[in-house]
PDB file of N, CA and C in Angstrom:
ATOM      1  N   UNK A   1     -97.746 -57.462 -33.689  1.00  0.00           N
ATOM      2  CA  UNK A   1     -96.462 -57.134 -33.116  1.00  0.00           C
ATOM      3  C   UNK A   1     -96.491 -57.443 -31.625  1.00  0.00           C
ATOM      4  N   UNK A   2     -95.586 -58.402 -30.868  1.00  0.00           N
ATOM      5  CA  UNK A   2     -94.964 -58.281 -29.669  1.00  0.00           C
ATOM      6  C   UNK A   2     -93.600 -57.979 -29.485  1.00  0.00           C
ATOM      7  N   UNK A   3     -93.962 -57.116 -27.836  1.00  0.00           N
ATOM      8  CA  UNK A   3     -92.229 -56.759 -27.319  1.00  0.00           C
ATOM      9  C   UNK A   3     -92.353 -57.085 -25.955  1.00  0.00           C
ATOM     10  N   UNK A   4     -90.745 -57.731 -25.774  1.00  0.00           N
ATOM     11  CA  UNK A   4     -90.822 -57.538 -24.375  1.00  0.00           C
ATOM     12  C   UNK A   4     -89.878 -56.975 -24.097  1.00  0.00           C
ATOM     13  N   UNK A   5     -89.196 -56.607 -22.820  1.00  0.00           N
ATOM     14  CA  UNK A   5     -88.542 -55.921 -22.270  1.00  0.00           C
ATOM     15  C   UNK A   5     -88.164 -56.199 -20.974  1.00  0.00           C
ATOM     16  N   UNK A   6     -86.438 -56.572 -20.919  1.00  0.00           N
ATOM     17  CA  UNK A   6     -85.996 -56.772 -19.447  1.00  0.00           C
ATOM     18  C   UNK A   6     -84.764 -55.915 -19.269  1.00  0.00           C
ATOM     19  N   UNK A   7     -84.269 -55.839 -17.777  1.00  0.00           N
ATOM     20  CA  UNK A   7     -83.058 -55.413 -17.728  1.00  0.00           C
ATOM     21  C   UNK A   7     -82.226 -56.821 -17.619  1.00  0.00           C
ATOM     22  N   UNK A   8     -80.598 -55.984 -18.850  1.00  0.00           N
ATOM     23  CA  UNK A   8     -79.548 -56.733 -18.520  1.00  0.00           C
ATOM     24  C   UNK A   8     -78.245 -56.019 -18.429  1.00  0.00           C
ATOM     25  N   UNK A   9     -77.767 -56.354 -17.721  1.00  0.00           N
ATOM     26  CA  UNK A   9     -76.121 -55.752 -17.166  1.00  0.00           C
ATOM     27  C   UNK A   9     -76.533 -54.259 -17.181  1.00  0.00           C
ATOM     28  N   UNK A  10     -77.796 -53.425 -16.407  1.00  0.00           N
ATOM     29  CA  UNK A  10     -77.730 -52.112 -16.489  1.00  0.00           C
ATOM     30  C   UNK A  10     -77.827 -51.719 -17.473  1.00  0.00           C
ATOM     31  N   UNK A  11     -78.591 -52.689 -19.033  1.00  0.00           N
ATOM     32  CA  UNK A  11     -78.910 -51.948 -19.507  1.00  0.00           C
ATOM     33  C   UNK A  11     -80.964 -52.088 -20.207  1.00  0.00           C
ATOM     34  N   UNK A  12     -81.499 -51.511 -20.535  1.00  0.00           N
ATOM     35  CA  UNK A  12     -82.592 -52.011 -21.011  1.00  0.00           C
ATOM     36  C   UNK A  12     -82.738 -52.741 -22.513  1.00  0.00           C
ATOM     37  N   UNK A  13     -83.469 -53.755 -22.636  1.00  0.00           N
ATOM     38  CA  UNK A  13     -83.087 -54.632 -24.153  1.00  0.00           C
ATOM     39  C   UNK A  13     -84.512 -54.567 -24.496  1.00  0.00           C
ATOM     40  N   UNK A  14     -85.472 -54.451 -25.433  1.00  0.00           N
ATOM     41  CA  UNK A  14     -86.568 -54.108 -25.653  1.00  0.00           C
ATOM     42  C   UNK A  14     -86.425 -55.057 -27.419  1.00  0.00           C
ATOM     43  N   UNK A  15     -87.045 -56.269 -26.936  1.00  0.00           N
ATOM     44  CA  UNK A  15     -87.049 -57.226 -28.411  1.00  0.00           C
ATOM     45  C   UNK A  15     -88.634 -57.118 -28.772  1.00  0.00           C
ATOM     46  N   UNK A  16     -88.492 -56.649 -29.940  1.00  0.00           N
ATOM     47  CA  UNK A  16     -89.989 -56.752 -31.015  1.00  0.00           C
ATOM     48  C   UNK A  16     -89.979 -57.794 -31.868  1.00  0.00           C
ATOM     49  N   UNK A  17     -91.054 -58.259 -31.597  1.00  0.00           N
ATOM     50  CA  UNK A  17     -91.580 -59.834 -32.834  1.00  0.00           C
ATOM     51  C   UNK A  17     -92.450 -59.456 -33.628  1.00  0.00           C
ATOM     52  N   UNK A  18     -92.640 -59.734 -35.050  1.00  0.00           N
ATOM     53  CA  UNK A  18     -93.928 -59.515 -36.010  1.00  0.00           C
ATOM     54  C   UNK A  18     -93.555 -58.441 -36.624  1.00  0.00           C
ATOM     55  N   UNK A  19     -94.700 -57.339 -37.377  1.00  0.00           N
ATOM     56  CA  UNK A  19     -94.633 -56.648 -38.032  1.00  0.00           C
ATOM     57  C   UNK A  19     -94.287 -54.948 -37.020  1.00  0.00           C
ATOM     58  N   UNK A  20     -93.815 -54.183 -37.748  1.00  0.00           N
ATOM     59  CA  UNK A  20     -93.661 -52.831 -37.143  1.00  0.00           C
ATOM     60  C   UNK A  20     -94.585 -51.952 -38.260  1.00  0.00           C
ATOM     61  N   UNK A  21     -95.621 -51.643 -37.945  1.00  0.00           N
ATOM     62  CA  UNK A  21     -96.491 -50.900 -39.196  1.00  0.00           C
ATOM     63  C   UNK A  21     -97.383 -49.655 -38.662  1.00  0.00           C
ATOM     64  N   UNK A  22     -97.961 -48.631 -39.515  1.00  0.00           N
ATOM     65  CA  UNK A  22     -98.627 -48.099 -39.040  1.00  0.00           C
ATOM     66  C   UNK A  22     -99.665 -48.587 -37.706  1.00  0.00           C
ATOM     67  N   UNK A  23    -100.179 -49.525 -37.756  1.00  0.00           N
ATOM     68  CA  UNK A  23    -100.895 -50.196 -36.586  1.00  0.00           C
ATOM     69  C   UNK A  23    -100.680 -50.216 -35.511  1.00  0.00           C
ATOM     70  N   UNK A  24     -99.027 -50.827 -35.276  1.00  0.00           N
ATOM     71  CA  UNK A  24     -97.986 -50.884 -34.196  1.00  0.00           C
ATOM     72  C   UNK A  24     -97.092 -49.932 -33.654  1.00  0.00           C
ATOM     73  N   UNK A  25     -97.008 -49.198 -34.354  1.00  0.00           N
ATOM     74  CA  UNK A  25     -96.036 -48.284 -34.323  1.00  0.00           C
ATOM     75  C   UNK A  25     -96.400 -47.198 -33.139  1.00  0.00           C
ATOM     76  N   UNK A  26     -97.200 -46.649 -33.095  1.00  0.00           N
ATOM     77  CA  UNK A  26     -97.758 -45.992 -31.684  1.00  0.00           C
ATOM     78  C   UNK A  26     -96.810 -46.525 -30.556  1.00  0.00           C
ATOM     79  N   UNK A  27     -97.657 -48.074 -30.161  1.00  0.00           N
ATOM     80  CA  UNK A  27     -97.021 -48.628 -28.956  1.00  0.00           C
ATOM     81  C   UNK A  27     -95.666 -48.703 -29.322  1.00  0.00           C
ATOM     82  N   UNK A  28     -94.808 -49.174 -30.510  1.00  0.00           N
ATOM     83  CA  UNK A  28     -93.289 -49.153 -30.477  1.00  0.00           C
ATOM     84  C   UNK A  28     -92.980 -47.718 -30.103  1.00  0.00           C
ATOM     85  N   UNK A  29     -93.322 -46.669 -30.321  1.00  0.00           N
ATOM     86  CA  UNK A  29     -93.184 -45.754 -30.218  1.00  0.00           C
ATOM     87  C   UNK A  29     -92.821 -45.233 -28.171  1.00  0.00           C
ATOM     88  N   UNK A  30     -94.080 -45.741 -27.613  1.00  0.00           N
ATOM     89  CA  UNK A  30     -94.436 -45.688 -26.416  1.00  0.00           C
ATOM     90  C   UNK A  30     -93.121 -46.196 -25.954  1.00  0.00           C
ATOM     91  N   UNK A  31     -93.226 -47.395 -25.989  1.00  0.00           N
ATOM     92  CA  UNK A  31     -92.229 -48.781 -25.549  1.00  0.00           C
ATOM     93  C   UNK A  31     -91.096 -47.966 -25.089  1.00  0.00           C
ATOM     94  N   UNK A  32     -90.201 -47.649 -26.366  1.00  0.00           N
ATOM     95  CA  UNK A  32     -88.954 -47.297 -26.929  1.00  0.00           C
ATOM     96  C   UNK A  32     -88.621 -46.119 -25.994  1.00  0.00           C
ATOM     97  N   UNK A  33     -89.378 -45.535 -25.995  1.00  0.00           N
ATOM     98  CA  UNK A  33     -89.427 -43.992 -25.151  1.00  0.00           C
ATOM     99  C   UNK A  33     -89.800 -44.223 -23.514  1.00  0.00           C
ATOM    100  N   UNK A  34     -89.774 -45.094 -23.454  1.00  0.00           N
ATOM    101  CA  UNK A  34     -90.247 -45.305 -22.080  1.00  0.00           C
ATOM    102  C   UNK A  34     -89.093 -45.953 -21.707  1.00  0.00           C
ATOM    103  N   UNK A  35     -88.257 -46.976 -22.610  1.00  0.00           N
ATOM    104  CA  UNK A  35     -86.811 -47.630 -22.171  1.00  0.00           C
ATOM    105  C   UNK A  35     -86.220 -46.386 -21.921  1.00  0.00           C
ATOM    106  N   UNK A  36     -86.133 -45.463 -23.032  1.00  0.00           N
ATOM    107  CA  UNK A  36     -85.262 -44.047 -22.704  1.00  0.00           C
ATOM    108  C   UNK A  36     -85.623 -43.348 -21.530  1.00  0.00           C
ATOM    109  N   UNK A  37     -86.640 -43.300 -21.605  1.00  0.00           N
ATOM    110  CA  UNK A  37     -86.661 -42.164 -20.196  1.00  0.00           C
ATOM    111  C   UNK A  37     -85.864 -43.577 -18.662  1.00  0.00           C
ATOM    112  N   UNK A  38     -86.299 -44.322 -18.691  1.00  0.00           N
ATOM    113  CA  UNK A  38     -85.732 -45.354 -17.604  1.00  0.00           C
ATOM    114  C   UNK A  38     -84.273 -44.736 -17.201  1.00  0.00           C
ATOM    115  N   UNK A  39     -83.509 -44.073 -18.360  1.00  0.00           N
ATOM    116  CA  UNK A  39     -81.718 -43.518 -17.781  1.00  0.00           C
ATOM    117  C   UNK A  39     -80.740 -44.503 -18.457  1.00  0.00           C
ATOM    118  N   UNK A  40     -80.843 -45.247 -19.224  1.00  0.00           N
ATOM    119  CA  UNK A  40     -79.828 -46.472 -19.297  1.00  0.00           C
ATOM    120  C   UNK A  40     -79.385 -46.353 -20.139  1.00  0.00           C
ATOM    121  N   UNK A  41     -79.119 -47.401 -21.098  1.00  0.00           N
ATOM    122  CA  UNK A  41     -78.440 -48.049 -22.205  1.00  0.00           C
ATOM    123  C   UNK A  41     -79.643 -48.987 -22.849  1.00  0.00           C
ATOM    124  N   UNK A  42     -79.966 -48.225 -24.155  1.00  0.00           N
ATOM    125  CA  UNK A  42     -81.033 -49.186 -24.703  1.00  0.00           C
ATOM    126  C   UNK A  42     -80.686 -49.796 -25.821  1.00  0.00           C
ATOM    127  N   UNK A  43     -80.943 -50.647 -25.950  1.00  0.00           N
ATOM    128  CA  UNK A  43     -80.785 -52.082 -26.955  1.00  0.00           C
ATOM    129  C   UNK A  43     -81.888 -52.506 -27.946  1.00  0.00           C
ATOM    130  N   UNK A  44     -82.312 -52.046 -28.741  1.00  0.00           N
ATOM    131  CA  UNK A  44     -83.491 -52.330 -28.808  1.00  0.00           C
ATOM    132  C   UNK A  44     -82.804 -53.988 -29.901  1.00  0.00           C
ATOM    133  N   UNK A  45     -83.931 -54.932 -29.848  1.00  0.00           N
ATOM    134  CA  UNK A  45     -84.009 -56.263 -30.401  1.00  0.00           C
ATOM    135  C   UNK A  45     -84.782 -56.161 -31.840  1.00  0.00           C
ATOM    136  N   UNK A  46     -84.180 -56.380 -32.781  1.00  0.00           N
ATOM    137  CA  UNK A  46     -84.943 -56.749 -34.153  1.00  0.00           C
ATOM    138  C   UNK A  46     -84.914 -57.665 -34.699  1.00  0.00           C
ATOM    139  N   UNK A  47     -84.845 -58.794 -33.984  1.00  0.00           N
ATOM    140  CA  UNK A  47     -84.091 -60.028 -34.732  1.00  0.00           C
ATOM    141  C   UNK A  47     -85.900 -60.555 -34.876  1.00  0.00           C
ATOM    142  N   UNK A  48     -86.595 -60.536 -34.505  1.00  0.00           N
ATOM    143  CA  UNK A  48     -87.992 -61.149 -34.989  1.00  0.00           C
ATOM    144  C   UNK A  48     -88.415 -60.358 -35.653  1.00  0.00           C
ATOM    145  N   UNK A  49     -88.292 -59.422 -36.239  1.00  0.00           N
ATOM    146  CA  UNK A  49     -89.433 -57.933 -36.910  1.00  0.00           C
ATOM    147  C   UNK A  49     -89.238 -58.517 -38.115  1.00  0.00           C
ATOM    148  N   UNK A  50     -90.291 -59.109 -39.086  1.00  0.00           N
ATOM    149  CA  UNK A  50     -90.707 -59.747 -40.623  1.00  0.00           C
ATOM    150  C   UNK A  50     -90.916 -58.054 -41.379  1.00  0.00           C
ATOM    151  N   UNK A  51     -91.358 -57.420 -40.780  1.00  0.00           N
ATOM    152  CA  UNK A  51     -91.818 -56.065 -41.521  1.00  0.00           C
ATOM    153  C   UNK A  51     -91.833 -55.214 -41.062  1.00  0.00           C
ATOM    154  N   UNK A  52     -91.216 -53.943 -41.621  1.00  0.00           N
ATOM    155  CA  UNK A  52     -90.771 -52.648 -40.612  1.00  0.00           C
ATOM    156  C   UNK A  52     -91.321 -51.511 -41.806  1.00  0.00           C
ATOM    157  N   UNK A  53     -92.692 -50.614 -41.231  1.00  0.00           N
ATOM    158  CA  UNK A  53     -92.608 -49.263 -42.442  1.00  0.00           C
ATOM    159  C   UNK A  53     -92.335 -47.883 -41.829  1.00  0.00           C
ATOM    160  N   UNK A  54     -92.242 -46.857 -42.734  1.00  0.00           N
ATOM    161  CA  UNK A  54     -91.782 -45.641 -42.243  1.00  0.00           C
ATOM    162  C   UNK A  54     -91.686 -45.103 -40.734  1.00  0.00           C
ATOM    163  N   UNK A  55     -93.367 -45.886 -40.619  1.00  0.00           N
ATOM    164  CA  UNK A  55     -93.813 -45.139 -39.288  1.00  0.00           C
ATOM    165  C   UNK A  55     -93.228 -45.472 -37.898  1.00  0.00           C
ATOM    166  N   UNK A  56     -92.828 -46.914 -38.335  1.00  0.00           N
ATOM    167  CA  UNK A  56     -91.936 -47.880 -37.497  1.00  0.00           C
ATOM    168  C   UNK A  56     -90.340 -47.409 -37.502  1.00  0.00           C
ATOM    169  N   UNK A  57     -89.702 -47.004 -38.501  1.00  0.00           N
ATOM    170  CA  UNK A  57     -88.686 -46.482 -38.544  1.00  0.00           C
ATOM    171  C   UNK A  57     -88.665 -45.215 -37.811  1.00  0.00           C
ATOM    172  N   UNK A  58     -89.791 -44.084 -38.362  1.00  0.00           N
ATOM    173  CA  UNK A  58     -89.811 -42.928 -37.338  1.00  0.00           C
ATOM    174  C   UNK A  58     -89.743 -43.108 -35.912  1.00  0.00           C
ATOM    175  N   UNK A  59     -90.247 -43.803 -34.926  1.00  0.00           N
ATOM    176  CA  UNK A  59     -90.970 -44.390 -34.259  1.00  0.00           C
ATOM    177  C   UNK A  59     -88.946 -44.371 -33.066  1.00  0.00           C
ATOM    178  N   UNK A  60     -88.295 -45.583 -33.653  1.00  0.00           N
ATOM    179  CA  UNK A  60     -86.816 -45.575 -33.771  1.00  0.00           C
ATOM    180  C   UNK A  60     -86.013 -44.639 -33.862  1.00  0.00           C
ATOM    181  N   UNK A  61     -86.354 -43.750 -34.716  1.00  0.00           N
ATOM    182  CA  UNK A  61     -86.006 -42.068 -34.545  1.00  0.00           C
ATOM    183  C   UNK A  61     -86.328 -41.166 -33.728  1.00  0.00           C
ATOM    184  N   UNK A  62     -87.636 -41.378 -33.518  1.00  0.00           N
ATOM    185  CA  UNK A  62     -87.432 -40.333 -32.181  1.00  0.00           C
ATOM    186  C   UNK A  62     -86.921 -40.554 -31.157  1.00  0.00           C
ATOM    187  N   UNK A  63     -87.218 -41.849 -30.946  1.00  0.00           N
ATOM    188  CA  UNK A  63     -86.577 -42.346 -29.388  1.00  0.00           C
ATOM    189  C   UNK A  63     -84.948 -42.615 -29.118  1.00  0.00           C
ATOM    190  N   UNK A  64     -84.160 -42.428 -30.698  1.00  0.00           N
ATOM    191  CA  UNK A  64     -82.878 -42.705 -30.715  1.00  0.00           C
ATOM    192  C   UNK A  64     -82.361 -40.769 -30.309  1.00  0.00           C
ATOM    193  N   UNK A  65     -83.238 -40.047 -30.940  1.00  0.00           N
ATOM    194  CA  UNK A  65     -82.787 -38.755 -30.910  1.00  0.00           C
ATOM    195  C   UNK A  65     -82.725 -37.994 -29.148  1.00  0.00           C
ATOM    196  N   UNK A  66     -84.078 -39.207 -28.379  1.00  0.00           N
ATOM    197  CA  UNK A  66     -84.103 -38.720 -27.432  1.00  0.00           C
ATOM    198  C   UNK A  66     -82.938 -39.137 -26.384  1.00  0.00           C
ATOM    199  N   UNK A  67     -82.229 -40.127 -26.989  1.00  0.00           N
ATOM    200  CA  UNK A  67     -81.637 -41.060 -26.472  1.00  0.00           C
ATOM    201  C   UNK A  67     -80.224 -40.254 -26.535  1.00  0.00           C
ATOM    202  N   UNK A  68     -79.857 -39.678 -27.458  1.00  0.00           N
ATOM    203  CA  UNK A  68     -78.614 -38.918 -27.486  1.00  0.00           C
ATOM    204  C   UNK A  68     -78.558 -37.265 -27.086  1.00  0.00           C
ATOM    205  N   UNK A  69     -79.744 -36.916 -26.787  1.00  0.00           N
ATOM    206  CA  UNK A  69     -79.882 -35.706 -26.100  1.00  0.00           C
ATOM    207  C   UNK A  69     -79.770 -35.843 -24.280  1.00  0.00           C
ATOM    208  N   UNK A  70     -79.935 -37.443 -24.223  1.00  0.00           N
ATOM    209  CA  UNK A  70     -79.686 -37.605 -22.596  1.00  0.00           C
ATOM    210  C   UNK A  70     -78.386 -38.134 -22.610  1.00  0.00           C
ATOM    211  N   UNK A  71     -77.317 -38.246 -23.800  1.00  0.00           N
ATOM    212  CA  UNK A  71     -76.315 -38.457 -23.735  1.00  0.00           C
ATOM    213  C   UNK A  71     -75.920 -40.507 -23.157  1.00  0.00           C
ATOM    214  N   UNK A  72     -77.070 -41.102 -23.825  1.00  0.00           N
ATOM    215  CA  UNK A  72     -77.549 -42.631 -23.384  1.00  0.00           C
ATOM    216  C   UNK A  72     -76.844 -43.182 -24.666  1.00  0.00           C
ATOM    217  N   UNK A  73     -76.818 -44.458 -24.552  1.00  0.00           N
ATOM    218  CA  UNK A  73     -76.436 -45.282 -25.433  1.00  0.00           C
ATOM    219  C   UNK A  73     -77.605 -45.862 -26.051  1.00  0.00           C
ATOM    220  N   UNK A  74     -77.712 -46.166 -27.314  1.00  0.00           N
ATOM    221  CA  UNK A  74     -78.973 -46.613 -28.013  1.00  0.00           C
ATOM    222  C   UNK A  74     -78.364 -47.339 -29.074  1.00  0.00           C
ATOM    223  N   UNK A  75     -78.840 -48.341 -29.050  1.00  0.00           N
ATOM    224  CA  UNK A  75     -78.035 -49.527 -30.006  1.00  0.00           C
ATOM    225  C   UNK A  75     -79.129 -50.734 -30.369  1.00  0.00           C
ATOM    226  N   UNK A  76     -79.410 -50.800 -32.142  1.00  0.00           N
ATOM    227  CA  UNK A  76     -79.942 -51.845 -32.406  1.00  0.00           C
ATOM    228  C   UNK A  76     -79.174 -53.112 -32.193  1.00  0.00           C
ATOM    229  N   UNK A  77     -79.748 -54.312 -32.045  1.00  0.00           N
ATOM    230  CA  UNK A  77     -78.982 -55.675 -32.229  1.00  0.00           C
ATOM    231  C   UNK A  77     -80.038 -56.542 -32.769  1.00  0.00           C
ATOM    232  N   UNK A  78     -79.217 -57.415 -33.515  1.00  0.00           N
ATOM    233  CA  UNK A  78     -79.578 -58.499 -34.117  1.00  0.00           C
ATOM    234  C   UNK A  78     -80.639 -58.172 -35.215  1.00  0.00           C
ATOM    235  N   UNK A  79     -80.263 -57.171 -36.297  1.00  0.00           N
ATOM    236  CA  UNK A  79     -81.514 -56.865 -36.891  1.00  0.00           C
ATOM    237  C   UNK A  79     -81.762 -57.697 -38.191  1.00  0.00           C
ATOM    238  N   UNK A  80     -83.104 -58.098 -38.054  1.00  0.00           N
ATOM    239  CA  UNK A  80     -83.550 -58.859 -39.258  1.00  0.00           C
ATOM    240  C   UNK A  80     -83.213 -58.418 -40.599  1.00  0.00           C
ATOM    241  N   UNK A  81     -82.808 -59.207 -41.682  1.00  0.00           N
ATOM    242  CA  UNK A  81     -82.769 -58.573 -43.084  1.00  0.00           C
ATOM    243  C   UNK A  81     -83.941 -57.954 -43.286  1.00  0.00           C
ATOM    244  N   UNK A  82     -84.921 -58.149 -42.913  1.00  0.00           N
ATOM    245  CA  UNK A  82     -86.367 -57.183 -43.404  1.00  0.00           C
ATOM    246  C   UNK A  82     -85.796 -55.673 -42.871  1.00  0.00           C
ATOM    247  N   UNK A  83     -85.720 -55.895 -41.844  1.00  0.00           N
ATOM    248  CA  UNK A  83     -85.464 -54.653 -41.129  1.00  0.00           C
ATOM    249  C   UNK A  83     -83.921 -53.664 -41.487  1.00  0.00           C
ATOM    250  N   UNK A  84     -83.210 -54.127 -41.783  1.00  0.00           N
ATOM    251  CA  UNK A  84     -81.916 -54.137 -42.421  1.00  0.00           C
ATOM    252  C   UNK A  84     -82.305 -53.347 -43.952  1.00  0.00           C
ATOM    253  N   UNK A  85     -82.555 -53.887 -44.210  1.00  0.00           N
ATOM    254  CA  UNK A  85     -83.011 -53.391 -45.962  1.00  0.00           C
ATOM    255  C   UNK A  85     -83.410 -52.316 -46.003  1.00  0.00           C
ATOM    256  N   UNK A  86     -84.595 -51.966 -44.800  1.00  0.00           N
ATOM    257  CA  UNK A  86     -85.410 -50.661 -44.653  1.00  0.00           C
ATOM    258  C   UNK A  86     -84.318 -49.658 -44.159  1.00  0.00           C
ATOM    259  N   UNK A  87     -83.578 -50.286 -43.398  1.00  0.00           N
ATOM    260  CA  UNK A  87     -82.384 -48.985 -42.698  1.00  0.00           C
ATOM    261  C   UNK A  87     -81.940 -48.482 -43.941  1.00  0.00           C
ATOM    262  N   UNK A  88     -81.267 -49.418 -44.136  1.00  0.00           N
ATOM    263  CA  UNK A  88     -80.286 -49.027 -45.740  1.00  0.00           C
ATOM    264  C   UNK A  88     -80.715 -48.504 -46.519  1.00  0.00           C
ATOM    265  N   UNK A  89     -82.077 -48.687 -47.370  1.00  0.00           N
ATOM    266  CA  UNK A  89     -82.676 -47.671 -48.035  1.00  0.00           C
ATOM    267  C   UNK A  89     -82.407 -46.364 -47.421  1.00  0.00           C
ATOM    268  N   UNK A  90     -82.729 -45.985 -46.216  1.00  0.00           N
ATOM    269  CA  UNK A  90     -82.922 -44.735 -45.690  1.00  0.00           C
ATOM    270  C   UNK A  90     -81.623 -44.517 -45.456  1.00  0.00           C
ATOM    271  N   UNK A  91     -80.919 -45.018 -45.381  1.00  0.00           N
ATOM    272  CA  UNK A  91     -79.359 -44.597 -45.015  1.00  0.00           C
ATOM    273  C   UNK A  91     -79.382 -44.748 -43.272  1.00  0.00           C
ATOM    274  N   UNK A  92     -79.871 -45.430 -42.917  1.00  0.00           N
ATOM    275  CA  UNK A  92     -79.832 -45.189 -41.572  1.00  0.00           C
ATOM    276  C   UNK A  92     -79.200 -46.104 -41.066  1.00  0.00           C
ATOM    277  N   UNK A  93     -78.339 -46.914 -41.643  1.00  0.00           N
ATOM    278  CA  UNK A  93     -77.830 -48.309 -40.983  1.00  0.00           C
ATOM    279  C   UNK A  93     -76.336 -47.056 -40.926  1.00  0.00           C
ATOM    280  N   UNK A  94     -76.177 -46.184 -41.026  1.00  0.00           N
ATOM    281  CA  UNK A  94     -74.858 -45.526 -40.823  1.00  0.00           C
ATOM    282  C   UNK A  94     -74.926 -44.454 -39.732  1.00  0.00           C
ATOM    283  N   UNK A  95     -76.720 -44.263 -39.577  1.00  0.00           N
ATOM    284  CA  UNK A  95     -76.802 -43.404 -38.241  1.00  0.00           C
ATOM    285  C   UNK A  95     -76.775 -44.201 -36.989  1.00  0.00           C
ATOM    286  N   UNK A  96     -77.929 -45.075 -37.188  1.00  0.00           N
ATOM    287  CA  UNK A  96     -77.596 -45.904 -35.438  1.00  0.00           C
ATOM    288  C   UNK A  96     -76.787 -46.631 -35.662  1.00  0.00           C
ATOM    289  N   UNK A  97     -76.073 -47.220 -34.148  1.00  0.00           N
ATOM    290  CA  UNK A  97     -75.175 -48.265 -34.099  1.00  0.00           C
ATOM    291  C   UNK A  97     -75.972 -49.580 -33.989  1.00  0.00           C
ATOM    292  N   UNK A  98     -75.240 -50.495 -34.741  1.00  0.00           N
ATOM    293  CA  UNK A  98     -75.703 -51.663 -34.965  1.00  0.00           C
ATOM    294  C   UNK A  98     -74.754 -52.356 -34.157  1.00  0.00           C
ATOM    295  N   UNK A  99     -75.331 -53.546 -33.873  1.00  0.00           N
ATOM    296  CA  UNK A  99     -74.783 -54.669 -32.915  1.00  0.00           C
ATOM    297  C   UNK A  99     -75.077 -56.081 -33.425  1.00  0.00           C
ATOM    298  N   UNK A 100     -74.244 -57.152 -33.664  1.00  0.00           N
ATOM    299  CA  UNK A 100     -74.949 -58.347 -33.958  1.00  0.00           C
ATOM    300  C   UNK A 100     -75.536 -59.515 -33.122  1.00  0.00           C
ATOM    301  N   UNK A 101     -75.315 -58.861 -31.787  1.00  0.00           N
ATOM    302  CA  UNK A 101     -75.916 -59.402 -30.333  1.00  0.00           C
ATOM    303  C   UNK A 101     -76.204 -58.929 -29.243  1.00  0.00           C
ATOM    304  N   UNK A 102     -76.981 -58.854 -28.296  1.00  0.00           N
ATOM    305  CA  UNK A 102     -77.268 -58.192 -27.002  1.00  0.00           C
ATOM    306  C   UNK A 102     -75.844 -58.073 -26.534  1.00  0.00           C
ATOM    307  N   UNK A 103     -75.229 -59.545 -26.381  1.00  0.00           N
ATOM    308  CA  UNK A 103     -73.382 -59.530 -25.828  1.00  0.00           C
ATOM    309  C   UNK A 103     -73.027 -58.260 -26.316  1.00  0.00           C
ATOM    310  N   UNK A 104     -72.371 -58.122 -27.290  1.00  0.00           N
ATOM    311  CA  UNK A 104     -71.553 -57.715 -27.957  1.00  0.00           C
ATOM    312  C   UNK A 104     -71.878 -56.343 -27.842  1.00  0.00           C
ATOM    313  N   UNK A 105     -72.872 -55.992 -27.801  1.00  0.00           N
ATOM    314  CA  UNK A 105     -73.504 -54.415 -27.549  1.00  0.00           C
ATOM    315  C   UNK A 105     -73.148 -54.269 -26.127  1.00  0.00           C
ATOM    316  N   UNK A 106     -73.747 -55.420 -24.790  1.00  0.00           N
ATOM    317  CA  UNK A 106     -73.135 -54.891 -23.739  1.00  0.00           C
ATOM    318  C   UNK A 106     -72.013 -54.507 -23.425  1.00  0.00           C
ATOM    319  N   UNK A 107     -70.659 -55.516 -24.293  1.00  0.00           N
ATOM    320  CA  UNK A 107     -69.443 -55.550 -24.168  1.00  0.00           C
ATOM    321  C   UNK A 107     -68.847 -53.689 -24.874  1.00  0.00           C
ATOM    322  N   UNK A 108     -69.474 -53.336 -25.872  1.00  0.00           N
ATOM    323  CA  UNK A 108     -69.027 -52.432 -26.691  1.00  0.00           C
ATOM    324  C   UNK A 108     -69.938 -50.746 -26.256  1.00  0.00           C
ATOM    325  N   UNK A 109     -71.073 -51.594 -25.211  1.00  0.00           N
ATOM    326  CA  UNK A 109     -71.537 -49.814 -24.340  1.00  0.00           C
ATOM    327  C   UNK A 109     -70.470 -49.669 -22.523  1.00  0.00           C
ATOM    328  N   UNK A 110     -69.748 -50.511 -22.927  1.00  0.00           N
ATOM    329  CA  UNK A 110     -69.014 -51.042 -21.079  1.00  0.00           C
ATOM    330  C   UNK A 110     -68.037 -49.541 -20.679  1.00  0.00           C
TER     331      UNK A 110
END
């Protein structure tokens, strides 16, 4: 798994490549929570993630929960069908907001 992470338009965008698995999931974990504490608008990127498991999903959960207790915007974009599939199983493609581009998320957190 790689991520990187820049600011755009005030907000933080945090794109993951490769797998999200028990292995990885720690640092996604770290990452994610560290965009949140920053104050912004986080974005996180899934458009490279081939494989996403529980722990990786949890991982997304906490940092989304922390994200709405600071009253922040937290918004997936561009998420892979791998990753997509896993939401939906869990029902979670109806909890976070989805975006089908960094744009379109900036335009729709404005």
């Amino acid at each position: 798994m790689e991520y990187s992470k820049r600011e755009e338009s005030g907000a933080q965008v945090v794109s993951f490549k490769g797998d999200i698995d028990l292995q990885s999931s720690p640092e996604v974990r770290k990452v994610l929570i560290s965009a949140v504490d920053e104050g912004s608008t986080v974005l996180v990127d899934l458009s490279g993630v081939d494989y996403i498991d529980s722990s990786g999903v949890a991982s997304m959960v906490e940092s989304f929960q922390n994200a709405r207790k600071k009253n922040q915007e937290y918004v997936l974009v561009s998420v892979s069908d791998a990753a997509m599939r896993v939401l939906q199983l869990a029902r979670l493609d109806k909890v976070f907001t989805i975006s089908d581009s960094v744009e379109d998320a900036l335009k729709a957190t404005e």
